[in-house]
PDB file of N, CA and C in Angstrom:
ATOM      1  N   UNK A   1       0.803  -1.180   0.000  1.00  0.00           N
ATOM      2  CA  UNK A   1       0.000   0.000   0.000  1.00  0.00           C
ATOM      3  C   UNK A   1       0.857   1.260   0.000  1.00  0.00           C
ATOM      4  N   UNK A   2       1.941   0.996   1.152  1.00  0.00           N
ATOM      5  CA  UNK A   2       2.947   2.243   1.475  1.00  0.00           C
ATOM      6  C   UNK A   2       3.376   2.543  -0.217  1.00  0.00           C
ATOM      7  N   UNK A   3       3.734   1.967  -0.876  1.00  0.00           N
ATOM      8  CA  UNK A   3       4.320   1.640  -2.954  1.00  0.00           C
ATOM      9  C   UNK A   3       3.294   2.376  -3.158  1.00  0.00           C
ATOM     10  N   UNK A   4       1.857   1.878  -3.722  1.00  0.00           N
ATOM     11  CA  UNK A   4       0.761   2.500  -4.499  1.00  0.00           C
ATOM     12  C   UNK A   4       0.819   4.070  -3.901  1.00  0.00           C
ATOM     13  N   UNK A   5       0.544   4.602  -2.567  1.00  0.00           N
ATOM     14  CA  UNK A   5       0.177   5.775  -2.709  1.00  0.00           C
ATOM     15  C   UNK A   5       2.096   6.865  -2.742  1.00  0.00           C
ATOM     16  N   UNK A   6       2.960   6.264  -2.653  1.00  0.00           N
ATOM     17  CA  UNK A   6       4.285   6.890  -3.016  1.00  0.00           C
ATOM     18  C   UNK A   6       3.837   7.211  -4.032  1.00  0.00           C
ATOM     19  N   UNK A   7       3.587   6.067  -5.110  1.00  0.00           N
ATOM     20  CA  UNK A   7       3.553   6.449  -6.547  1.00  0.00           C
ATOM     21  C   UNK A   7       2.220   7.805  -7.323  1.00  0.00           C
ATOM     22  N   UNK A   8       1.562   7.880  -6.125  1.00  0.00           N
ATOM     23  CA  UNK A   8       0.021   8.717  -6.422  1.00  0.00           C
ATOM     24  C   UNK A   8       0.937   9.832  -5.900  1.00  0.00           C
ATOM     25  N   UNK A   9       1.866   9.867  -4.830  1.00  0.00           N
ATOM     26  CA  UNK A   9       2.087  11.374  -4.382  1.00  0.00           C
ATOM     27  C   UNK A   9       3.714  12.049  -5.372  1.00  0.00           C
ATOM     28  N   UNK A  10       3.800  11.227  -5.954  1.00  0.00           N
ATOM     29  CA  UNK A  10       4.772  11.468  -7.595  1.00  0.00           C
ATOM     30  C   UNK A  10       4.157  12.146  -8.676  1.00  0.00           C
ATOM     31  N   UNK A  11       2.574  11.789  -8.627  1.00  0.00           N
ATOM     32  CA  UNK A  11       1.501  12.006  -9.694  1.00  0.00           C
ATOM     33  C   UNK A  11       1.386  11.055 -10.510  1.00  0.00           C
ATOM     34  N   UNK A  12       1.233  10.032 -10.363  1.00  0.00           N
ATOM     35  CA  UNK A  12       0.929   8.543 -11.601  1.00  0.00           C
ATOM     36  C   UNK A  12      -0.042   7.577 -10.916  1.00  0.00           C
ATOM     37  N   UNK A  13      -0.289   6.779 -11.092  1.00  0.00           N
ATOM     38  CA  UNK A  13      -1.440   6.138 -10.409  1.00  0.00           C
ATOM     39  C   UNK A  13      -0.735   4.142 -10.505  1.00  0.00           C
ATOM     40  N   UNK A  14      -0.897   4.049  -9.534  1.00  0.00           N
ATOM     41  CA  UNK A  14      -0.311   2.752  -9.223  1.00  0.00           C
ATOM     42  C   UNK A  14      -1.539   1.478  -9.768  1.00  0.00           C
ATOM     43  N   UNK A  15      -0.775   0.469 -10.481  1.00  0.00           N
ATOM     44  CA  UNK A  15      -1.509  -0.816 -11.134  1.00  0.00           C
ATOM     45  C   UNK A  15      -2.409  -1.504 -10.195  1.00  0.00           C
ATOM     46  N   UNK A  16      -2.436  -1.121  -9.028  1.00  0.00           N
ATOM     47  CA  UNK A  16      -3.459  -1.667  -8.125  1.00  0.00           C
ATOM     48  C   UNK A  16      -4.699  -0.756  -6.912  1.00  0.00           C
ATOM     49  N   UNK A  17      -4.131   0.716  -8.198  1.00  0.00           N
ATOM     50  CA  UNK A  17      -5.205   1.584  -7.761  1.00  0.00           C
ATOM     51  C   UNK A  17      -6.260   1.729  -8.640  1.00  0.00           C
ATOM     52  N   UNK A  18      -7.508   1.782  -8.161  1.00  0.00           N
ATOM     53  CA  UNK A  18      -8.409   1.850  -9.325  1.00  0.00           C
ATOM     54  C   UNK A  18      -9.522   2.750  -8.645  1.00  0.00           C
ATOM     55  N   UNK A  19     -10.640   3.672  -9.683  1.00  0.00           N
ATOM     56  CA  UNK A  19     -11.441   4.344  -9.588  1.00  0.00           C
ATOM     57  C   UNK A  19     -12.358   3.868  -8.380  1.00  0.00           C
ATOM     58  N   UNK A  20     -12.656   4.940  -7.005  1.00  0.00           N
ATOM     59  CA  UNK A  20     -13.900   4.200  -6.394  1.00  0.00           C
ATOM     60  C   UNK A  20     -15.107   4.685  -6.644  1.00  0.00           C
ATOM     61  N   UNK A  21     -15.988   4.502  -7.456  1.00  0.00           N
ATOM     62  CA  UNK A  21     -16.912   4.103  -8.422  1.00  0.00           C
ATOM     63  C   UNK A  21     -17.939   5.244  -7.217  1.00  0.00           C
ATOM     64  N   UNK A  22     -18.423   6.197  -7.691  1.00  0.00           N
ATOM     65  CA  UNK A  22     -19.737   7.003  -7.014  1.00  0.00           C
ATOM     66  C   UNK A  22     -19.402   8.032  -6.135  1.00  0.00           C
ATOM     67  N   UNK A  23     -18.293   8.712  -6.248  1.00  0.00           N
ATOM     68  CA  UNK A  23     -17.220   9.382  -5.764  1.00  0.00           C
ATOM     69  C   UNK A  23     -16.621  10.512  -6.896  1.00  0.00           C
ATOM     70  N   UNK A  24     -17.224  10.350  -7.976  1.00  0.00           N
ATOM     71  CA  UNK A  24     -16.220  11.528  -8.677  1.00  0.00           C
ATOM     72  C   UNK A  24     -14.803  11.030  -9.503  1.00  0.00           C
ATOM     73  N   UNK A  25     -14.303  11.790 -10.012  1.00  0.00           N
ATOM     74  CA  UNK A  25     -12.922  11.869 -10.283  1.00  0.00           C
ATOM     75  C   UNK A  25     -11.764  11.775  -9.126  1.00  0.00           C
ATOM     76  N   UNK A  26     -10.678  11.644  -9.007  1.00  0.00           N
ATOM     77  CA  UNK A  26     -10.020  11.607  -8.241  1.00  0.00           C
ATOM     78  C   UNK A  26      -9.608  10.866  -6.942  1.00  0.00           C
ATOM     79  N   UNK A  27     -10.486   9.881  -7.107  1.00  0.00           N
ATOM     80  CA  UNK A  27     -10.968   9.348  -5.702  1.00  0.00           C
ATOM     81  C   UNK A  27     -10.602   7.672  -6.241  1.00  0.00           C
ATOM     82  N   UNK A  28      -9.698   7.292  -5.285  1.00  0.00           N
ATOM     83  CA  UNK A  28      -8.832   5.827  -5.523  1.00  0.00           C
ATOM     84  C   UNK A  28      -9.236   5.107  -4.490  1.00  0.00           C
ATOM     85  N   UNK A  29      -9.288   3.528  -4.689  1.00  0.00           N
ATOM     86  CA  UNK A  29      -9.082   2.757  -4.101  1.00  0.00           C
ATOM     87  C   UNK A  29      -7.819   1.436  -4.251  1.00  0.00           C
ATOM     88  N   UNK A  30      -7.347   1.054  -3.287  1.00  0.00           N
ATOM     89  CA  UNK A  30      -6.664   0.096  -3.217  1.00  0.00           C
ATOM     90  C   UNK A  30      -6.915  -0.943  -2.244  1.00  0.00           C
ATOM     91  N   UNK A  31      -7.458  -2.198  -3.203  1.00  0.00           N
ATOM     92  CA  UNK A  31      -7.352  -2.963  -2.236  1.00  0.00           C
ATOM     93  C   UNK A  31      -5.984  -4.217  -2.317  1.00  0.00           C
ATOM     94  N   UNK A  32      -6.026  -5.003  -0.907  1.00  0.00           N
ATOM     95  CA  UNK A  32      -5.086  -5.829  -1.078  1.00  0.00           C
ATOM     96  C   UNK A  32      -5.655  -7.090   0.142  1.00  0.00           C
ATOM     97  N   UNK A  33      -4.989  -8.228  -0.460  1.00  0.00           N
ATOM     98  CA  UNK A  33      -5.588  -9.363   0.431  1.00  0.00           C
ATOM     99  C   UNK A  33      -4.305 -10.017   1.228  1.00  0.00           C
ATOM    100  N   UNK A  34      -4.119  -9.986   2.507  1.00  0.00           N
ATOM    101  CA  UNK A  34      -3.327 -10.515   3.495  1.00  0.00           C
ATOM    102  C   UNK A  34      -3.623 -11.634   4.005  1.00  0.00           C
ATOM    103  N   UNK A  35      -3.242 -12.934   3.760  1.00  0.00           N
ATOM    104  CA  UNK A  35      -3.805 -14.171   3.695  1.00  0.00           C
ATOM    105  C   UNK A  35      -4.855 -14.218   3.860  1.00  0.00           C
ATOM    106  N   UNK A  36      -5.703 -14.391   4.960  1.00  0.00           N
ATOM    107  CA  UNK A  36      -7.097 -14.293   4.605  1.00  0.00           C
ATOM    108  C   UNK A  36      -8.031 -13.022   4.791  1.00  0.00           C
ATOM    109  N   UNK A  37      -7.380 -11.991   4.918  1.00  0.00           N
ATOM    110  CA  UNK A  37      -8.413 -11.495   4.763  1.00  0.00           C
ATOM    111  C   UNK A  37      -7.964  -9.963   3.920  1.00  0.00           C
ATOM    112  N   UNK A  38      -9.198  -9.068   3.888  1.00  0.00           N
ATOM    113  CA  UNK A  38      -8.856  -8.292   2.621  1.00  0.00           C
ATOM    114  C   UNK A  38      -8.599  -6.938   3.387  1.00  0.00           C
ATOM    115  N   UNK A  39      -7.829  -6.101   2.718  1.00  0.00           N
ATOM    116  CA  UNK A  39      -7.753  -4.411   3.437  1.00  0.00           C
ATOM    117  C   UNK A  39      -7.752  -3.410   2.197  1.00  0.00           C
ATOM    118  N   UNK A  40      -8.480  -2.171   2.801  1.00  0.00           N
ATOM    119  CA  UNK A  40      -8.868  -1.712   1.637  1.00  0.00           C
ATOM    120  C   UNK A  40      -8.110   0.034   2.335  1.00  0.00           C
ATOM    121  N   UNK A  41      -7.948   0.978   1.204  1.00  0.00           N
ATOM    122  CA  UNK A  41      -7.284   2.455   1.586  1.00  0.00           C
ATOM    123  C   UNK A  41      -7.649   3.059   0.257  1.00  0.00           C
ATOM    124  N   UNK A  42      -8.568   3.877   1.150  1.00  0.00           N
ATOM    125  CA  UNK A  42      -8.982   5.093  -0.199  1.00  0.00           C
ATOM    126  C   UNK A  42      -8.642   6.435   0.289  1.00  0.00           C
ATOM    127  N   UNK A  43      -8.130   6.591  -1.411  1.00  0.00           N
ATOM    128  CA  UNK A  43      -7.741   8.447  -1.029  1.00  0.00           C
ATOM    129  C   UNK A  43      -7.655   9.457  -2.224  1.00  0.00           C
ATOM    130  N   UNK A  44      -7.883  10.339  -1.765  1.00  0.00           N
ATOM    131  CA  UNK A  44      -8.263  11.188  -3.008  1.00  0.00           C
ATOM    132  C   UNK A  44      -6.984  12.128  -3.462  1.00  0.00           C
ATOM    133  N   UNK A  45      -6.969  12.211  -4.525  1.00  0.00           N
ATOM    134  CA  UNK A  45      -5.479  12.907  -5.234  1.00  0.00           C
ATOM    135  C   UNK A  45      -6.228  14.335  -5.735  1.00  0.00           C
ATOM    136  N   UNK A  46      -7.184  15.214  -5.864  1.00  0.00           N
ATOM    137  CA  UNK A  46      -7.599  16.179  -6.791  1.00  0.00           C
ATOM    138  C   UNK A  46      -8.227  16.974  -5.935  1.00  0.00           C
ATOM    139  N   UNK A  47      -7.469  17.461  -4.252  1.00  0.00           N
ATOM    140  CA  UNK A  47      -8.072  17.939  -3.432  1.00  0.00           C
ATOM    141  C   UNK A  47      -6.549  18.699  -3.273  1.00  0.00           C
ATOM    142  N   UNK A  48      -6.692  20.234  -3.818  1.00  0.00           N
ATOM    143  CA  UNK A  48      -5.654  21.002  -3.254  1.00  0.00           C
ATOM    144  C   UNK A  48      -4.106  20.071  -4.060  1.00  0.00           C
ATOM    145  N   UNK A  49      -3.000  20.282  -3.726  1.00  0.00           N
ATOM    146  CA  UNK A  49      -1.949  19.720  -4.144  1.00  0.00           C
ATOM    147  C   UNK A  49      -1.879  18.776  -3.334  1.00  0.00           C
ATOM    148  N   UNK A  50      -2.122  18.134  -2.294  1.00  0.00           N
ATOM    149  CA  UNK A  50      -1.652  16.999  -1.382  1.00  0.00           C
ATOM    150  C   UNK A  50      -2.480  15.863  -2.048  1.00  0.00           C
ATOM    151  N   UNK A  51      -2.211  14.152  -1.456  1.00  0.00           N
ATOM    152  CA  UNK A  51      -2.600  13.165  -1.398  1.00  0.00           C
ATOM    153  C   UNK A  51      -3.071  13.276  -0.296  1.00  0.00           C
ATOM    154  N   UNK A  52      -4.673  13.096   0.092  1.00  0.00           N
ATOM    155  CA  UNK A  52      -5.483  12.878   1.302  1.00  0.00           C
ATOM    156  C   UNK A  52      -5.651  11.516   1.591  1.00  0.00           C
ATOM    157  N   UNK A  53      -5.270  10.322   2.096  1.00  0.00           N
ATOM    158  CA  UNK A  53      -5.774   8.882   2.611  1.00  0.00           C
ATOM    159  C   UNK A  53      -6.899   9.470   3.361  1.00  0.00           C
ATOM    160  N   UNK A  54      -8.225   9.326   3.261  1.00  0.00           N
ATOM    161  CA  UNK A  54      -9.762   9.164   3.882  1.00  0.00           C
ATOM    162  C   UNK A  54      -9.656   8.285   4.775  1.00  0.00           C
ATOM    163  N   UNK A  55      -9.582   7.133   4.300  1.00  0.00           N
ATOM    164  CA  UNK A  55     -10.053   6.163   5.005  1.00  0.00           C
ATOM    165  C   UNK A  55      -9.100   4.574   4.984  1.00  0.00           C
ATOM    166  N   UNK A  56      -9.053   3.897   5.889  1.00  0.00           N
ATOM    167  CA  UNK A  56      -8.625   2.427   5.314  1.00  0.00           C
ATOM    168  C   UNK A  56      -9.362   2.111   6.506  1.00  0.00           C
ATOM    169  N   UNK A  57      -9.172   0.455   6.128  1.00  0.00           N
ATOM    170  CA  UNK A  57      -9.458  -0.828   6.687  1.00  0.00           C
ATOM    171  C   UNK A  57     -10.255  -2.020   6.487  1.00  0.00           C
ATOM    172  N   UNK A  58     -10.199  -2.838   7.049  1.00  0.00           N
ATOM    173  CA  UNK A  58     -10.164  -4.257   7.236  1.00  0.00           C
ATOM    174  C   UNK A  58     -11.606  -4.670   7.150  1.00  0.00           C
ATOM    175  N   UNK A  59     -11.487  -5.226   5.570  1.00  0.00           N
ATOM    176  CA  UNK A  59     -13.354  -5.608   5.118  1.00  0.00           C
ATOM    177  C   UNK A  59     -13.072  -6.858   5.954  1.00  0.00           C
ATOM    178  N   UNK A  60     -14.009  -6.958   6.036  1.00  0.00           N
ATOM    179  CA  UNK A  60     -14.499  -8.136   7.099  1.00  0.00           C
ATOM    180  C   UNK A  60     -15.991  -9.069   6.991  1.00  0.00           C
ATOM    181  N   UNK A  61     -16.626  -8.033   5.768  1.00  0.00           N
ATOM    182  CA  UNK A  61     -17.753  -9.104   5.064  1.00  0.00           C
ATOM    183  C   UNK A  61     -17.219  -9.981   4.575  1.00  0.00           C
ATOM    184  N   UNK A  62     -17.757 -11.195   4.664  1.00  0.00           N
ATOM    185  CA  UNK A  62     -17.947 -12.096   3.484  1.00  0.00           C
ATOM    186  C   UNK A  62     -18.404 -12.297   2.247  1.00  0.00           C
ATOM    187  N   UNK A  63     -19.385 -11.154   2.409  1.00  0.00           N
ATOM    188  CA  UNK A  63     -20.124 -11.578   0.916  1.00  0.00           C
ATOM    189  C   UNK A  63     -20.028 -10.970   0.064  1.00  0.00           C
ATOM    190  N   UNK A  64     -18.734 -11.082  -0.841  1.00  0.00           N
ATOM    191  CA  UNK A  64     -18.529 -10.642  -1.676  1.00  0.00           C
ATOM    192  C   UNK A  64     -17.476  -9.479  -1.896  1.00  0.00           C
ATOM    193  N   UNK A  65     -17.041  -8.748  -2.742  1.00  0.00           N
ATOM    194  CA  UNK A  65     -16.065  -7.295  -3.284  1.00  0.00           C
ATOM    195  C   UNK A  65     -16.701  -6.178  -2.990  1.00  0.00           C
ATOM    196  N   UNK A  66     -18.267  -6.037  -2.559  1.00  0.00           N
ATOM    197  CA  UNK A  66     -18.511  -4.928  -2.126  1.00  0.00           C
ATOM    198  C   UNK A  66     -18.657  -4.071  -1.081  1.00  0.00           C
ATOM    199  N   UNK A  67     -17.711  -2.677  -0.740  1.00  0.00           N
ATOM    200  CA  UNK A  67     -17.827  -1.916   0.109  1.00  0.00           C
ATOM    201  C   UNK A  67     -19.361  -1.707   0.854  1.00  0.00           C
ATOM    202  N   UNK A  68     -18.785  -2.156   2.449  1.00  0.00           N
ATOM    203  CA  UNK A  68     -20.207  -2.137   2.914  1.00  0.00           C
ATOM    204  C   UNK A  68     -20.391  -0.500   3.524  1.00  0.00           C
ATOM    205  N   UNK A  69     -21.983  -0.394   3.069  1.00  0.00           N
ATOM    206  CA  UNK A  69     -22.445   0.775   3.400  1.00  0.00           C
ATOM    207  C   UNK A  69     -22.186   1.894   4.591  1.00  0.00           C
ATOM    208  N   UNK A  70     -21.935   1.301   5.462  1.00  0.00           N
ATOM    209  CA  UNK A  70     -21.411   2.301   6.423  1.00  0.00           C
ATOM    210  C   UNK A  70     -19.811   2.835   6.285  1.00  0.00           C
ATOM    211  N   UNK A  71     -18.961   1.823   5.407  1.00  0.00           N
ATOM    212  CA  UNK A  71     -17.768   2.458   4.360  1.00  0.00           C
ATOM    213  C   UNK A  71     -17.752   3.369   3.597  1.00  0.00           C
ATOM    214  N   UNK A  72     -18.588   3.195   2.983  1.00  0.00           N
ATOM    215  CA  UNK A  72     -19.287   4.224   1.663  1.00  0.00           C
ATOM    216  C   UNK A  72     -19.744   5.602   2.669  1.00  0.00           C
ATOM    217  N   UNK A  73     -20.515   5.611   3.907  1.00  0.00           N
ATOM    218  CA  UNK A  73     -21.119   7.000   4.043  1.00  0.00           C
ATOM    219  C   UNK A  73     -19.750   7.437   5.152  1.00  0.00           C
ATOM    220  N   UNK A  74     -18.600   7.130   5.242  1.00  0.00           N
ATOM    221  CA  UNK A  74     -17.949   7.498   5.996  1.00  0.00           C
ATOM    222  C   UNK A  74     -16.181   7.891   5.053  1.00  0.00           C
ATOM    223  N   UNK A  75     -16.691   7.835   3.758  1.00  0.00           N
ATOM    224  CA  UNK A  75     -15.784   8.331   3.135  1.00  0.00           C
ATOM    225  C   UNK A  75     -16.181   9.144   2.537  1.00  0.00           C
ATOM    226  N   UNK A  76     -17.528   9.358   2.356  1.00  0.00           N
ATOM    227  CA  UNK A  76     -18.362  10.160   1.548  1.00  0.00           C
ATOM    228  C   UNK A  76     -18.027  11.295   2.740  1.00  0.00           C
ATOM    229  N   UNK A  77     -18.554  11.665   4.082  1.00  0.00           N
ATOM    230  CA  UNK A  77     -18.309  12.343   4.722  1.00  0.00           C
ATOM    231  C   UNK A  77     -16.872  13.191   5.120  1.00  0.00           C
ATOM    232  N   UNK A  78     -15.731  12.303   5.210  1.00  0.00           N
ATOM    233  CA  UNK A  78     -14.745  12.818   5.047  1.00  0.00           C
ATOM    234  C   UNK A  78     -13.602  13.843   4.169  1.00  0.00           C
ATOM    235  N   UNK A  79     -14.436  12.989   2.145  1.00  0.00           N
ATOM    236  CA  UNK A  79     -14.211  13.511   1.634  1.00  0.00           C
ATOM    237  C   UNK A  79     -15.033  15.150   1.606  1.00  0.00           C
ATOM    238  N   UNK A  80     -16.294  15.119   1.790  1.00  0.00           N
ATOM    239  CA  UNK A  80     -16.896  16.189   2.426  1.00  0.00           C
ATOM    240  C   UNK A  80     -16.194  17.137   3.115  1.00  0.00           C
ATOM    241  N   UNK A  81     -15.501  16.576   4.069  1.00  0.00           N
ATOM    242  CA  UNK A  81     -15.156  17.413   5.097  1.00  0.00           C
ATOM    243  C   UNK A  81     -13.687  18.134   4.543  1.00  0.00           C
ATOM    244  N   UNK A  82     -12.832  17.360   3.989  1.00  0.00           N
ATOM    245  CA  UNK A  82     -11.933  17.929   3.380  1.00  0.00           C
ATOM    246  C   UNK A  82     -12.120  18.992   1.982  1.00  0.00           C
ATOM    247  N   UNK A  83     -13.180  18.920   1.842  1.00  0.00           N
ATOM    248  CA  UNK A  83     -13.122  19.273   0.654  1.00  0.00           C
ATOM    249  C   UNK A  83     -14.090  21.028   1.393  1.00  0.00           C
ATOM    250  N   UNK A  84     -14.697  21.410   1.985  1.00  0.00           N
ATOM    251  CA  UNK A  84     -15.239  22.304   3.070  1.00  0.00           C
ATOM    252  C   UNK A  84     -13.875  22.498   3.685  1.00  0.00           C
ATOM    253  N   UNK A  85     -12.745  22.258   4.399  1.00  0.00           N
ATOM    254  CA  UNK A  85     -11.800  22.438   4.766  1.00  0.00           C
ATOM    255  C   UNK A  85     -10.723  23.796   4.047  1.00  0.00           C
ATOM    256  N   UNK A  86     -10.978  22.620   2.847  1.00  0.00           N
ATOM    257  CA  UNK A  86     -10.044  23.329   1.673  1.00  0.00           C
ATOM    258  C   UNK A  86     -10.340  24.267   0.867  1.00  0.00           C
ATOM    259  N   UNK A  87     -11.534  24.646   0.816  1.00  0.00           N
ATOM    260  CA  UNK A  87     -11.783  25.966  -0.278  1.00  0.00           C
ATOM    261  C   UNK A  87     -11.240  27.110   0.576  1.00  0.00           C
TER     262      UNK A  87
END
């Protein structure tokens, strides 16, 4: 993870970062799987000149690749908040 976002704060986007989907432009996710289980770090690059990390951690559903909802409204909020911060 520490690799992928080096390479975002260079300005390029790392092979295991990808768009998080309902969020806009700018807004990455990375996930990665540690034997069994999965960890996820999203962060947004198109806020001011810095790399912001929002959010990470440790999915812990089972069912399935999708971000569970209380993930979703707590990055949604943050990015919110940074983004009210920064104007």
């Amino acid at each position: 993870m520490l690799r992928a976002l080096t390479i975002a704060a260079e300005g390029s986007k790392s092979d295991i970062a990808k768009p998080m989907k309902g969020f806009g432009p700018g807004v990455y996710e990375i996930a990665l799987a540690y034997r069994s289980d999965a960890y996820r770090t999203i962060y947004a690059v198109k806020l001011g000149e810095d790399i912001w990390v929002v959010h990470a951690f440790q999915k812990k559903s089972t069912k399935g690749t999708k971000t569970p909802k209380r993930e979703i409204d707590l990055i949604r909020s943050r990015i919110g908040q940074l983004k009210r911060q920064l104007r």
